[in-house]
N, C-alpha and C. Protein backbone atom coordinates (compact mmCIF):
# COMPACT_ATOMS: atom_id res chain seq x y z
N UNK A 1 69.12 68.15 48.20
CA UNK A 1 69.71 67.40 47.08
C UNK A 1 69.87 68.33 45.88
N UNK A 2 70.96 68.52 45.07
CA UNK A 2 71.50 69.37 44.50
C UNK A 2 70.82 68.64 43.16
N UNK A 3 70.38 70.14 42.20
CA UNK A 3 70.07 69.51 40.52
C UNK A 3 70.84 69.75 40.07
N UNK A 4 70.84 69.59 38.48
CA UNK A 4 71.96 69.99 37.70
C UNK A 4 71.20 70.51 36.69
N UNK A 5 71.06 71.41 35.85
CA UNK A 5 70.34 72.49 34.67
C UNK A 5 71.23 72.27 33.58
N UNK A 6 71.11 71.59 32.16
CA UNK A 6 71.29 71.23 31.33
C UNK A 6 70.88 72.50 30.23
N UNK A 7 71.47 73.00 29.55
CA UNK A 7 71.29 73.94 28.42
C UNK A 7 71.86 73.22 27.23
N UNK A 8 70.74 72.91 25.85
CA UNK A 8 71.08 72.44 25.25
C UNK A 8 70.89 73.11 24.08
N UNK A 9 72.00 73.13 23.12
CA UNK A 9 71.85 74.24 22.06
C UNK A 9 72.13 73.33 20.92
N UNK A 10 71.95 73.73 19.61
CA UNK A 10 72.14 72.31 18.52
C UNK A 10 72.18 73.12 17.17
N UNK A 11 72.52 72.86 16.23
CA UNK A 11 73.03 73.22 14.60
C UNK A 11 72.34 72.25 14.12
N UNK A 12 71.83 72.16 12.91
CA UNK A 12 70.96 71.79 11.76
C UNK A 12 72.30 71.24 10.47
N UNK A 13 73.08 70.57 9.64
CA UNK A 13 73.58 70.50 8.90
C UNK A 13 72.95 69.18 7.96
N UNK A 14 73.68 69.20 6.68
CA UNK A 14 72.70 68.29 5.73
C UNK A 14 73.74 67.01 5.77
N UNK A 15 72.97 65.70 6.14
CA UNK A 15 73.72 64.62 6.25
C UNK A 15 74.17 63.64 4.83
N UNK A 16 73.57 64.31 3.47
CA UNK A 16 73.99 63.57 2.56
C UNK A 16 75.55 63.15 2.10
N UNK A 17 76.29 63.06 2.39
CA UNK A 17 77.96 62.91 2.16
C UNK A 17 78.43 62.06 3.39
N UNK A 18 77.92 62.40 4.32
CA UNK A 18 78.08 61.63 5.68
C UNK A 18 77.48 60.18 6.18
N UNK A 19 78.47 59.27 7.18
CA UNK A 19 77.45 57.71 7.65
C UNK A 19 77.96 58.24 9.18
N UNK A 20 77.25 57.34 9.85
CA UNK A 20 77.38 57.59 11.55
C UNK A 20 78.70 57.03 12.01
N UNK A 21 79.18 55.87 10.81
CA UNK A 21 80.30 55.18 11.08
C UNK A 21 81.20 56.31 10.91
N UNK A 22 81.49 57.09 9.77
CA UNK A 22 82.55 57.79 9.60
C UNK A 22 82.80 58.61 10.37
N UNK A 23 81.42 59.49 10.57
CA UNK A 23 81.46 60.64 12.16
C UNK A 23 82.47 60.17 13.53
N UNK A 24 81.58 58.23 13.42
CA UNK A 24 82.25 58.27 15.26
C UNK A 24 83.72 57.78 14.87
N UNK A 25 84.53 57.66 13.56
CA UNK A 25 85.88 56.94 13.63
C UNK A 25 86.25 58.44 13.20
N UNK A 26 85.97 59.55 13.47
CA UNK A 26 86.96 61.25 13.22
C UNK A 26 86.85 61.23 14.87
N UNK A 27 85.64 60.53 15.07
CA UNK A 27 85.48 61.90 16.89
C UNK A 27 86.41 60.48 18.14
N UNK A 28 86.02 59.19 17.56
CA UNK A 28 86.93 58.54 18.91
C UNK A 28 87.82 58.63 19.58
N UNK A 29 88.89 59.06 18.84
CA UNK A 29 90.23 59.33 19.51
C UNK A 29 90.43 60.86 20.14
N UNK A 30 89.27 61.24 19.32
CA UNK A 30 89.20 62.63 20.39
C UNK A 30 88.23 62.63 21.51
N UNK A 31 87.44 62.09 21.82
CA UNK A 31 86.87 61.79 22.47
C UNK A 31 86.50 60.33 23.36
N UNK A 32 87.74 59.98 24.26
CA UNK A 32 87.31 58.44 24.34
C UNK A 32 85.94 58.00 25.17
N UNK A 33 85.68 56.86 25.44
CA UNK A 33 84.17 55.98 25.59
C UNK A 33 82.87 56.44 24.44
N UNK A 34 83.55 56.92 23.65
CA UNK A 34 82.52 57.73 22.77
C UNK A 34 81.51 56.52 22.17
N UNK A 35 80.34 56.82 21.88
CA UNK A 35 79.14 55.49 21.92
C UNK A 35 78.55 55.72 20.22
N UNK A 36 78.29 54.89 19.73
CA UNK A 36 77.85 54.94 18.40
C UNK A 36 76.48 53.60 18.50
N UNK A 37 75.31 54.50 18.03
CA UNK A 37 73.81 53.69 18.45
C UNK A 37 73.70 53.77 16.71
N UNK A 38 73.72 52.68 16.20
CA UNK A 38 73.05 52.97 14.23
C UNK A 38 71.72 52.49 13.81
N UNK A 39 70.75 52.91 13.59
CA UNK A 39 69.61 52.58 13.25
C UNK A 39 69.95 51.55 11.85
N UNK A 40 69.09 50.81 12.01
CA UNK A 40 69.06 49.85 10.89
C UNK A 40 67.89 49.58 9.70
N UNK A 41 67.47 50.72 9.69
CA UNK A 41 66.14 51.14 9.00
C UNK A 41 66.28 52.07 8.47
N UNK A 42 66.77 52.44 7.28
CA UNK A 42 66.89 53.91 6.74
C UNK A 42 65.41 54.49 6.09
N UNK A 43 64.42 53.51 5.81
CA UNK A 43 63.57 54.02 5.37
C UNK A 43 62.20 54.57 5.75
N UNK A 44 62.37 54.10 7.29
CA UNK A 44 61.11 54.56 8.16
C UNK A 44 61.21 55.86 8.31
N UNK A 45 60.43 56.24 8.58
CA UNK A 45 60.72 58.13 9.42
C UNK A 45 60.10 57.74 10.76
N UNK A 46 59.69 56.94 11.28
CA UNK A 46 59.98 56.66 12.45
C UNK A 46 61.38 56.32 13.12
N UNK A 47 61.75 55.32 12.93
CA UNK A 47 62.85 54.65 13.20
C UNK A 47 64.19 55.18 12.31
N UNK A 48 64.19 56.10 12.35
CA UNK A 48 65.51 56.35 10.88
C UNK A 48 66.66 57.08 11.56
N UNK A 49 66.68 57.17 12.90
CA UNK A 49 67.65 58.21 13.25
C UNK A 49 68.63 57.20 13.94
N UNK A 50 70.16 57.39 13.75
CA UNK A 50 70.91 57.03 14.17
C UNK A 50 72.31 58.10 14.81
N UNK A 51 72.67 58.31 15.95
CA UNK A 51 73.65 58.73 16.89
C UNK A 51 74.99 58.25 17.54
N UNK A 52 75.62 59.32 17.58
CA UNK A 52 76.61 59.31 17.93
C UNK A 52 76.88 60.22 19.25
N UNK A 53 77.70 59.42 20.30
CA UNK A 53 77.75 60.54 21.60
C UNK A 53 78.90 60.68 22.23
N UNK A 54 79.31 61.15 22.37
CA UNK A 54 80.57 61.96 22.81
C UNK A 54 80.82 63.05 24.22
N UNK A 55 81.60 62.48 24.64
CA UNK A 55 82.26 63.08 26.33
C UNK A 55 81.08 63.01 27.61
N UNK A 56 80.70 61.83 28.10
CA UNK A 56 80.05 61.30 29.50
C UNK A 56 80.41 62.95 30.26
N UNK A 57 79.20 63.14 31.05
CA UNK A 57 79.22 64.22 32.00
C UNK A 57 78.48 63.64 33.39
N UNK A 58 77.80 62.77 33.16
CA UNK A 58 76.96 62.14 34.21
C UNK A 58 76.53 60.46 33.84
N UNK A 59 76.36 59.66 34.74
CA UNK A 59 75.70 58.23 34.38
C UNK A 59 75.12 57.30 35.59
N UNK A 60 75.59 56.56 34.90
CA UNK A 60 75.24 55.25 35.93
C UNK A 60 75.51 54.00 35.53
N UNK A 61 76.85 53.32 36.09
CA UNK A 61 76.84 52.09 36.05
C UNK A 61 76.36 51.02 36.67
N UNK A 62 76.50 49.77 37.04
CA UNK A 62 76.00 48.45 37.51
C UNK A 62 77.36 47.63 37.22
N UNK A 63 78.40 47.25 37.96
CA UNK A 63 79.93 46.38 37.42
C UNK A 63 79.49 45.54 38.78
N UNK A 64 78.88 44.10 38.33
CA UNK A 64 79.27 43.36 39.22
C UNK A 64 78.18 43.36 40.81
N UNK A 65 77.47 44.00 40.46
CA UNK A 65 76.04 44.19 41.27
C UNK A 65 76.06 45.64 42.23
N UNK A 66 77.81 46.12 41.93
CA UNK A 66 77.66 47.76 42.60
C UNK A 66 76.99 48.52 41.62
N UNK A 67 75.72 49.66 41.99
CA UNK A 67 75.63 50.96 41.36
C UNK A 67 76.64 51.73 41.59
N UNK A 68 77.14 52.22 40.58
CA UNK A 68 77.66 54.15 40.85
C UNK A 68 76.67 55.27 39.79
N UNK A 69 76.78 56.12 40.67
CA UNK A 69 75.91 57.25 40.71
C UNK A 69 77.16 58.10 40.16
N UNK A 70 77.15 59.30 38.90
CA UNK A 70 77.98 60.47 38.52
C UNK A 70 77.70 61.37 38.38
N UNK A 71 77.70 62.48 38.56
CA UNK A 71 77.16 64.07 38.49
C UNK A 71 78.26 64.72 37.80
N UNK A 72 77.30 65.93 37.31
CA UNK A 72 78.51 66.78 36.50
C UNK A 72 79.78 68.09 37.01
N UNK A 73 79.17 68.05 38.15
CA UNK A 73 79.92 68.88 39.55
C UNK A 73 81.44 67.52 40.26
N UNK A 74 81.20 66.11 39.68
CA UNK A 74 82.40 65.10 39.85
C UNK A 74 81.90 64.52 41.28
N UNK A 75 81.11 64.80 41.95
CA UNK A 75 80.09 64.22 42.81
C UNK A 75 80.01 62.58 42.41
N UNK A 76 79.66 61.41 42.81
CA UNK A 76 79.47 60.43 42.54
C UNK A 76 78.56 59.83 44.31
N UNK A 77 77.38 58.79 43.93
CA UNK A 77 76.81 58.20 44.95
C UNK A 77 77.42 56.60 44.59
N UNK A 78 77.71 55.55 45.38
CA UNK A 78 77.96 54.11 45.30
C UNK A 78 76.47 53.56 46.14
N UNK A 79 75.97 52.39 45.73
CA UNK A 79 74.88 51.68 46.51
C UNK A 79 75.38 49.71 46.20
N UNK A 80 75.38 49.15 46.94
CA UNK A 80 75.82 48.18 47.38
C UNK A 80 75.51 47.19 46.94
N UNK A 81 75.03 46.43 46.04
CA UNK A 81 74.33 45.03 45.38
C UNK A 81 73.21 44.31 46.38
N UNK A 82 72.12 44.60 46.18
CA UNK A 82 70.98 44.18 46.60
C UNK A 82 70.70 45.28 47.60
N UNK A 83 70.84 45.96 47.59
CA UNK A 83 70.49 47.78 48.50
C UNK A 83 69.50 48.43 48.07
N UNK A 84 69.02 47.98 46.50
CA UNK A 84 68.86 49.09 46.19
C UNK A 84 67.99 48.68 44.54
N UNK A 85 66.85 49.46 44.59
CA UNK A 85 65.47 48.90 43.43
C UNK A 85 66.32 49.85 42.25
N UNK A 86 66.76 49.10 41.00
CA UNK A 86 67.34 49.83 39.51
C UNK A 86 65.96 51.47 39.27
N UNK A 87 65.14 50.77 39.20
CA UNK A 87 63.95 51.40 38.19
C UNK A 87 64.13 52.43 39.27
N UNK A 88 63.98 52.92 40.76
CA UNK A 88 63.67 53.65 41.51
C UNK A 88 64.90 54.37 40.97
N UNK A 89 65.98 54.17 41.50
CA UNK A 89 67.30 54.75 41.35
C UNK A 89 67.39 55.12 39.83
N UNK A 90 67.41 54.58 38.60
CA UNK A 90 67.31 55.31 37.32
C UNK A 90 66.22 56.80 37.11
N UNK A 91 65.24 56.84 37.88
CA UNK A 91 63.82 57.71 37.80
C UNK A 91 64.56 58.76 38.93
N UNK A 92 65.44 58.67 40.00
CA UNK A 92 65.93 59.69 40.90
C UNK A 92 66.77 60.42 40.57
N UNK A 93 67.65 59.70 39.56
CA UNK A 93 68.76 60.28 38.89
C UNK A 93 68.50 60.99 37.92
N UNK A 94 67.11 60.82 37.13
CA UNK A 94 66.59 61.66 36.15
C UNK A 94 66.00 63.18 37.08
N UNK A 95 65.42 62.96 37.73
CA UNK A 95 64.94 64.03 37.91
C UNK A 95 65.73 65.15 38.60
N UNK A 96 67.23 64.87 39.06
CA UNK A 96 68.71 65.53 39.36
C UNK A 96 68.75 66.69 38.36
N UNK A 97 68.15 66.32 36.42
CA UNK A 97 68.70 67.25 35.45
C UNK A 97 67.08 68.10 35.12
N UNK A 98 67.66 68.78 34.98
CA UNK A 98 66.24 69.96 34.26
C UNK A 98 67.14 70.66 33.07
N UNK A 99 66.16 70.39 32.48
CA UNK A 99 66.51 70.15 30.30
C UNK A 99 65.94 71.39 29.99
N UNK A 100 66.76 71.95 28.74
CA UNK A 100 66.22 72.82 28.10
C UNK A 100 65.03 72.38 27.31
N UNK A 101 63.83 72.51 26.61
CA UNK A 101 63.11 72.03 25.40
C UNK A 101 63.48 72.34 24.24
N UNK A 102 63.33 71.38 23.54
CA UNK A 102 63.86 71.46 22.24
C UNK A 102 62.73 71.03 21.58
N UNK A 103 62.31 71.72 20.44
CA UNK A 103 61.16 71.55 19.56
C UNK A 103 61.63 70.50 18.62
N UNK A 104 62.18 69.23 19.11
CA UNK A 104 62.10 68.64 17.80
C UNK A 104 61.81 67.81 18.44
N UNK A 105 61.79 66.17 16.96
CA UNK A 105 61.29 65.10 17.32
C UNK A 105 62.77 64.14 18.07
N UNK A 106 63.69 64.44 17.26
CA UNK A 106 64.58 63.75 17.41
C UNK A 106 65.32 63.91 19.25
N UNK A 107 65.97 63.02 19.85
CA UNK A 107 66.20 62.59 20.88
C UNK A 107 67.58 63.44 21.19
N UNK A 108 68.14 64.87 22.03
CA UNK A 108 68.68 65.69 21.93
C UNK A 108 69.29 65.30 23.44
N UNK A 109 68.95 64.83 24.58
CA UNK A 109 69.60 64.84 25.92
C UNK A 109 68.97 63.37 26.58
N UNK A 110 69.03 63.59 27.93
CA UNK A 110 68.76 62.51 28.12
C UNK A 110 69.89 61.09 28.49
N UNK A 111 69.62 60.36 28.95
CA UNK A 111 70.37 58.51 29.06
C UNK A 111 70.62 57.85 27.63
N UNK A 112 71.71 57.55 27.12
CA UNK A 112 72.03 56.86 26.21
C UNK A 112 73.32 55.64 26.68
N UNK A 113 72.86 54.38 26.31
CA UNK A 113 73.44 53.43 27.01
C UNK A 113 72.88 51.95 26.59
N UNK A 114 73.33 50.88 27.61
CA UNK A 114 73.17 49.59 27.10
C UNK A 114 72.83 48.60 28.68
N UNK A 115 71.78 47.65 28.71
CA UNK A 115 71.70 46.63 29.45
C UNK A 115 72.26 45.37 28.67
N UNK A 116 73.06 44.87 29.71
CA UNK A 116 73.23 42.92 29.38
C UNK A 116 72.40 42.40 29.61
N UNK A 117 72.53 41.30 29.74
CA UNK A 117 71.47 40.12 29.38
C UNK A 117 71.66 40.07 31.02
N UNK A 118 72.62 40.41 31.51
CA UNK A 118 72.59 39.76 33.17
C UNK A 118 71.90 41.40 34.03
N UNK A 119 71.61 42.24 33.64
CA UNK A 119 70.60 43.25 34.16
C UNK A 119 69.16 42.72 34.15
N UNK A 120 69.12 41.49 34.05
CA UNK A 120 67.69 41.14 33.73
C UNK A 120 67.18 41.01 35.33
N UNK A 121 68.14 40.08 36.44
CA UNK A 121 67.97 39.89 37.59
C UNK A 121 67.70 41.68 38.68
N UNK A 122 67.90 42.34 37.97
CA UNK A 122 67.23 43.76 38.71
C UNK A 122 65.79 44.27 38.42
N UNK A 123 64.66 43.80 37.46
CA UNK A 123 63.77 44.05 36.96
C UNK A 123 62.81 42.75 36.95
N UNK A 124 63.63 41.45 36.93
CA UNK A 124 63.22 40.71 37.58
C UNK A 124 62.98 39.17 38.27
N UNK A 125 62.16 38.53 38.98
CA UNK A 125 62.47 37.65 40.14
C UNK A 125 63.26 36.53 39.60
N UNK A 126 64.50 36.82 38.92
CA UNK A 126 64.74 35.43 38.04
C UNK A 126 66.78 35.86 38.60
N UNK A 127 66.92 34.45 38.82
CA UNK A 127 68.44 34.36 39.48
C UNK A 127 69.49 33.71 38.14
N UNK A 128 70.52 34.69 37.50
CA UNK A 128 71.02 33.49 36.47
C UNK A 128 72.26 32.60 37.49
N UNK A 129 72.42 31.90 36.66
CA UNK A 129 73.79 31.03 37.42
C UNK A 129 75.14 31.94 36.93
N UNK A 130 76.21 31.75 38.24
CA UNK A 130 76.89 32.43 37.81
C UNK A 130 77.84 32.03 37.09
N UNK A 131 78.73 32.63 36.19
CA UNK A 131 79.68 32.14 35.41
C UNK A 131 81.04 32.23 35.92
N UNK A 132 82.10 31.38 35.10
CA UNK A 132 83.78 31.32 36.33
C UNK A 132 84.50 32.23 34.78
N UNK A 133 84.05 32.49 33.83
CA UNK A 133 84.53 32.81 32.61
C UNK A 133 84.72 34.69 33.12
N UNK A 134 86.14 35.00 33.82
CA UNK A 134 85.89 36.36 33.81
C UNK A 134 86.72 37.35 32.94
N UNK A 135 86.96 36.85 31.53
CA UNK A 135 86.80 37.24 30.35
C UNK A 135 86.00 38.61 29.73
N UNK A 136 85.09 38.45 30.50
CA UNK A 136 83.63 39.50 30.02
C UNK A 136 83.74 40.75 31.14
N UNK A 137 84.25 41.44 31.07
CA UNK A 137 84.32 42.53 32.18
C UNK A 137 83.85 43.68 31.88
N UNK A 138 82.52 43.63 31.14
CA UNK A 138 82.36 45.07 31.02
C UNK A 138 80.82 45.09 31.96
N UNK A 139 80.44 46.55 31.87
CA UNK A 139 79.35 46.48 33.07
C UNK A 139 78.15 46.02 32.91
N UNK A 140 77.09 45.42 33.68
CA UNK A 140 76.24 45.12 33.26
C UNK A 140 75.07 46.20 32.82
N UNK A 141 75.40 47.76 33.23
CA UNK A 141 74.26 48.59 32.84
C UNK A 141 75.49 49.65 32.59
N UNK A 142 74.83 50.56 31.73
CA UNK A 142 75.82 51.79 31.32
C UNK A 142 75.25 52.75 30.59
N UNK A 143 74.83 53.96 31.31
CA UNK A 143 74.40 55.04 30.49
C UNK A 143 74.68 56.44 30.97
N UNK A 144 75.15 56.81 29.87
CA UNK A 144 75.57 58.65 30.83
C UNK A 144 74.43 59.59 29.53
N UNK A 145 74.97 60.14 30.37
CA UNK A 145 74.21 61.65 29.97
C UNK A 145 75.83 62.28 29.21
N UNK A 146 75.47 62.76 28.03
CA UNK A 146 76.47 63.27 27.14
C UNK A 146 76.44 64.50 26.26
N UNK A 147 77.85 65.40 26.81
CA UNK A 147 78.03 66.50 26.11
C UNK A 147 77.61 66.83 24.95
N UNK A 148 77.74 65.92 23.89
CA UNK A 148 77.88 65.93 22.65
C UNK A 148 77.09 64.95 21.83
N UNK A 149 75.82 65.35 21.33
CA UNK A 149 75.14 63.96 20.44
C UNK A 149 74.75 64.29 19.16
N UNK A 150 75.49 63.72 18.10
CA UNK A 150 75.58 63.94 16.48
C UNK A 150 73.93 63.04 16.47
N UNK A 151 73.35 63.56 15.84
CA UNK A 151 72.01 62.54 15.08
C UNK A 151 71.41 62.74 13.84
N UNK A 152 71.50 61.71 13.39
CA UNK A 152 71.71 61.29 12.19
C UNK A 152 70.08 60.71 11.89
N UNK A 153 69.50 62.04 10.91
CA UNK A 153 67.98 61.33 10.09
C UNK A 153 68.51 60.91 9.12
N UNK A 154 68.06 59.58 8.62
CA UNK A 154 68.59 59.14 7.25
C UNK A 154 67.91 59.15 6.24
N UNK A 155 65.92 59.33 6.80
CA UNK A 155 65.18 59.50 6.32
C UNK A 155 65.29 60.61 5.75
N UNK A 156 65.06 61.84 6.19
CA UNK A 156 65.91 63.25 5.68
C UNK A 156 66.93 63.78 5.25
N UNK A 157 67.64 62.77 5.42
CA UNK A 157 69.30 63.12 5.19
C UNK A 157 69.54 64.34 5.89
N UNK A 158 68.92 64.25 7.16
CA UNK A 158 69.75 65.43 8.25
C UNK A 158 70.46 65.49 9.46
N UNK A 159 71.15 66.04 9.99
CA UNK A 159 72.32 65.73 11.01
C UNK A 159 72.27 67.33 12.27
N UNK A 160 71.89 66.72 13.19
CA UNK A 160 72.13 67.88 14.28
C UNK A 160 72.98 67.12 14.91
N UNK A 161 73.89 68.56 15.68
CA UNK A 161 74.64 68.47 16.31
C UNK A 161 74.11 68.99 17.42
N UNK A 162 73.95 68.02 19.03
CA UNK A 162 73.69 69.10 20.27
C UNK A 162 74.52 68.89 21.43
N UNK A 163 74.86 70.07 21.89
CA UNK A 163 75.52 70.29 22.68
C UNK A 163 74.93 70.69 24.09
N UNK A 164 74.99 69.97 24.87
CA UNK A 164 74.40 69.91 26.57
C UNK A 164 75.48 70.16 27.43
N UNK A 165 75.19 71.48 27.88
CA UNK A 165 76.26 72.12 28.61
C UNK A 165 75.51 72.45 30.03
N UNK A 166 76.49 72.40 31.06
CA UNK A 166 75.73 72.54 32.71
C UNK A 166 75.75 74.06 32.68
N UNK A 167 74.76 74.30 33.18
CA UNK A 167 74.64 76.10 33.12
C UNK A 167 75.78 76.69 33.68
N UNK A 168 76.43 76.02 34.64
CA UNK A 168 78.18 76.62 35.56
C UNK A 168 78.80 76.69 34.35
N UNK A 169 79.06 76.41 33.24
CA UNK A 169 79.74 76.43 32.52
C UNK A 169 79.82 77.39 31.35
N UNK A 170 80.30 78.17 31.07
CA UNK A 170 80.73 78.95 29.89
C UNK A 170 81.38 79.03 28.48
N UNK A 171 81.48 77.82 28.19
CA UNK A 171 82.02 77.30 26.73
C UNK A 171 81.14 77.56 25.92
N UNK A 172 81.89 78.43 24.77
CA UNK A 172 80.57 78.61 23.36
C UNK A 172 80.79 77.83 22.10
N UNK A 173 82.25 77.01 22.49
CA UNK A 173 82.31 76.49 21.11
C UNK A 173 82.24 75.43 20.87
N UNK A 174 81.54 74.72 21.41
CA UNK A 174 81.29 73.24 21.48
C UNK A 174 80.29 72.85 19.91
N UNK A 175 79.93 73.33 19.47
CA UNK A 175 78.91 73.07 18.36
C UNK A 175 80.16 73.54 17.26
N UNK A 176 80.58 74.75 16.99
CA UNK A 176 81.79 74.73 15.83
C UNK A 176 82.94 73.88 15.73
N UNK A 177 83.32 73.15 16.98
CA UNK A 177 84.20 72.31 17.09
C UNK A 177 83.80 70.98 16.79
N UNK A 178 82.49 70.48 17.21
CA UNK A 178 82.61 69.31 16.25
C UNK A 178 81.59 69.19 15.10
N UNK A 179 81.31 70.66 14.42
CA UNK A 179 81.24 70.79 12.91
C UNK A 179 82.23 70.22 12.50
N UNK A 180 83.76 70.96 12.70
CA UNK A 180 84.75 71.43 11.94
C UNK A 180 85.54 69.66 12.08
N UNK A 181 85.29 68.52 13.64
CA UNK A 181 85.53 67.55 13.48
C UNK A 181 84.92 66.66 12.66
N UNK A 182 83.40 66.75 11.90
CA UNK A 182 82.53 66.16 11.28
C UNK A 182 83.13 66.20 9.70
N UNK A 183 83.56 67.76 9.26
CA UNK A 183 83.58 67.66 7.95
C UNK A 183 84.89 67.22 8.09
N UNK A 184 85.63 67.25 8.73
CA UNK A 184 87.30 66.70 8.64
C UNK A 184 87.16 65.53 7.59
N UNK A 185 87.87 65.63 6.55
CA UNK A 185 88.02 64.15 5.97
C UNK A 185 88.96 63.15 6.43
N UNK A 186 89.65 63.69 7.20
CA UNK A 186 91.00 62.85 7.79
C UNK A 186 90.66 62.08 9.08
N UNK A 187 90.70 60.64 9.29
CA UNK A 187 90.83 60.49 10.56
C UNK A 187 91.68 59.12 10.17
N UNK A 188 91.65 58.83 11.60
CA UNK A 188 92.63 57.23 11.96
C UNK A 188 92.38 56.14 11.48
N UNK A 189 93.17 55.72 10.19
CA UNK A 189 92.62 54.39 10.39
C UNK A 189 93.62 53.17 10.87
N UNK A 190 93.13 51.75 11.29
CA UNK A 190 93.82 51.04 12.30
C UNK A 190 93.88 49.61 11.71
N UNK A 191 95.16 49.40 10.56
CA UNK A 191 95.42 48.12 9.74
C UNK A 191 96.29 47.46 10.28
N UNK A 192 95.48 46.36 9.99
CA UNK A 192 96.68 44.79 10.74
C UNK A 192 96.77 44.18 9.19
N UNK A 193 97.98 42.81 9.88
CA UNK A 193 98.58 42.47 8.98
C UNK A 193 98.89 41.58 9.89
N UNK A 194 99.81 40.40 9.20
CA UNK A 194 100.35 39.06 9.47
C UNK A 194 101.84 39.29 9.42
N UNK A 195 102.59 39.36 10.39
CA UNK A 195 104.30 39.27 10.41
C UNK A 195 105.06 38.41 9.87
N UNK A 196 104.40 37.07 9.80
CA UNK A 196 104.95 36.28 9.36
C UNK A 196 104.22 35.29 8.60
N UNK A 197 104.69 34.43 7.60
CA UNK A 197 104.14 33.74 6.67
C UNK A 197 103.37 32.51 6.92
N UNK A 198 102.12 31.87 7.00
CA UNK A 198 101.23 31.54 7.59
C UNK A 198 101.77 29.80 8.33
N UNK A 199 102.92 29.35 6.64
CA UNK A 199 102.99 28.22 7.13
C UNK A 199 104.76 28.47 7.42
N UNK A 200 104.76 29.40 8.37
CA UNK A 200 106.29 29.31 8.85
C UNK A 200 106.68 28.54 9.95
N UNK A 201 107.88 28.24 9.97
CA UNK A 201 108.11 27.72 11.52
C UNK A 201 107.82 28.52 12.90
N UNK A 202 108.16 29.34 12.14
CA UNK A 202 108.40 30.07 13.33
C UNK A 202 107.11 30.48 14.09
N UNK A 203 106.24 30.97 13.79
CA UNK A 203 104.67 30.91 13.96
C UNK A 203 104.08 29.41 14.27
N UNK A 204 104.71 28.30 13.71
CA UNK A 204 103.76 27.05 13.84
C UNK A 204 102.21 27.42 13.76
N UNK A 205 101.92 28.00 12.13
CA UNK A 205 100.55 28.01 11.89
C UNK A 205 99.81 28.94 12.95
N UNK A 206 100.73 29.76 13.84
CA UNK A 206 99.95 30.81 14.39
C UNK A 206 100.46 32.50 13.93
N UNK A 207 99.09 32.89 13.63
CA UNK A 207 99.89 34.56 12.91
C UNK A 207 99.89 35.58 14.23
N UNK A 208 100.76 36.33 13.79
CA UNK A 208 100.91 37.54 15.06
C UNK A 208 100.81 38.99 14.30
N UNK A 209 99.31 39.89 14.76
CA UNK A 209 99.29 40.52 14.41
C UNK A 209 99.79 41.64 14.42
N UNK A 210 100.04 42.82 13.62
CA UNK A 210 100.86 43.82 14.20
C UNK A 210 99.77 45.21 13.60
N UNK A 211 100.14 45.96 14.75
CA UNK A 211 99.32 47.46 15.26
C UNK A 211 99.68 48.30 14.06
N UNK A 212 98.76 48.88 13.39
CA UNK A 212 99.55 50.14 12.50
C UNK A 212 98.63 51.68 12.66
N UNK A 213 98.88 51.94 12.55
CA UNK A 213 97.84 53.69 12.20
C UNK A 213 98.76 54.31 11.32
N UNK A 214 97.66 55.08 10.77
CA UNK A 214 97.78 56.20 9.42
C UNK A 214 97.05 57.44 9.86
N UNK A 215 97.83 58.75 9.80
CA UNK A 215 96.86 59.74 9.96
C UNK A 215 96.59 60.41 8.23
């Protein structure tokens, strides 16, 4: 069974001028599924760090009771809905990466991601009813392992940037590139508006919104 060796290298910059919101609305469109985690505690120094992550290299979903398995070689494992124990399979997939150390406190590599409320039936003996509403299509588990994680002390007002690169790989500029996307002051923003006048006929009291961007 093949590992994967993670080299993770990271920059130090001062986060006072900066929010996590503004970081992840410069890096989204350059980076899509990009994940934004915000701490809601600025004043702990425990709890004070908030992230941003950028370009999936590896994960693991749950859509619908299939696992998929992703590697950074484009490898992928599938396991079948009821095949297969979460906790075992999350702990196998960890031990696939061998991490550089990083002397800090803050959270540099690693699973970053989200359970639903319906991941509960994998951890444990409890069945929900199912729903006909299939509206909701996103997965029930989701976490990759990611190129790129901005983190944000708010307690300190400090901001690393780290970059987790597979040792096959040879790219050096992954850390100056999204400096140079961080201080950008320019990014997308995405305004709606009403086409037509609220109590028109033509609408019958329904508005239709329309798409705009500004660079």
């Amino acid at each position: 069974m093949k590992n994967y060796s993670i080299i993770t290298t990271y920059k130090k910059l001062l986060a006072d001028t900066t929010t996590p919101v503004s970081i992840y609305l410069r890096l989204r469109d350059v980076f899509p599924n990009s994940l934004l985690l915000e701490s809601s505690d600025y004043h702990s120094r425990e709890n004070s760090v908030s992230y941003v992550c950028c370009e999936p290299i590896a994960g693991l979903t749950i859509t619908n009771g299939l696992l998929k398995k992703t590697y950074p070689d484009g490898s992928e494992e599938k396991h079948e809905a009821g095949t297969f124990e979460l906790t075992e399979q999350i702990n196998a997939f960890l031990t696939r990466f061998l991490t550089t150390e990083i002397s800090l406190k803050t959270a540099s590599n690693g699973l970053f991601g989200y359970f639903t409320h319906e991941a509960v039936e994998h951890f444990e003996t409890i069945k929900l009813k199912k729903s006909d509403d299939t509206s909701r299509r996103i997965p029930e588990m989701q976490y990759h392992v990611y190129r790129y994680i901005i983190a944000i002390d708010h307690f300190k007002n400090e901001l690393y940037i780290f970059h987790n690169q597979p040792a096959e790989e040879t790219d050096n500029i992954g850390l100056a590139k999204i400096e140079d996307l961080i201080k950008n002051k320019n990014f997308p923003e995405y305004n709606f508006s009403s086409r037509y006048d609220e109590k028109s006929n033509l609408t019958k009291g329904v508005l239709q919104a329309v798409y705009g961007r500004r660079i």
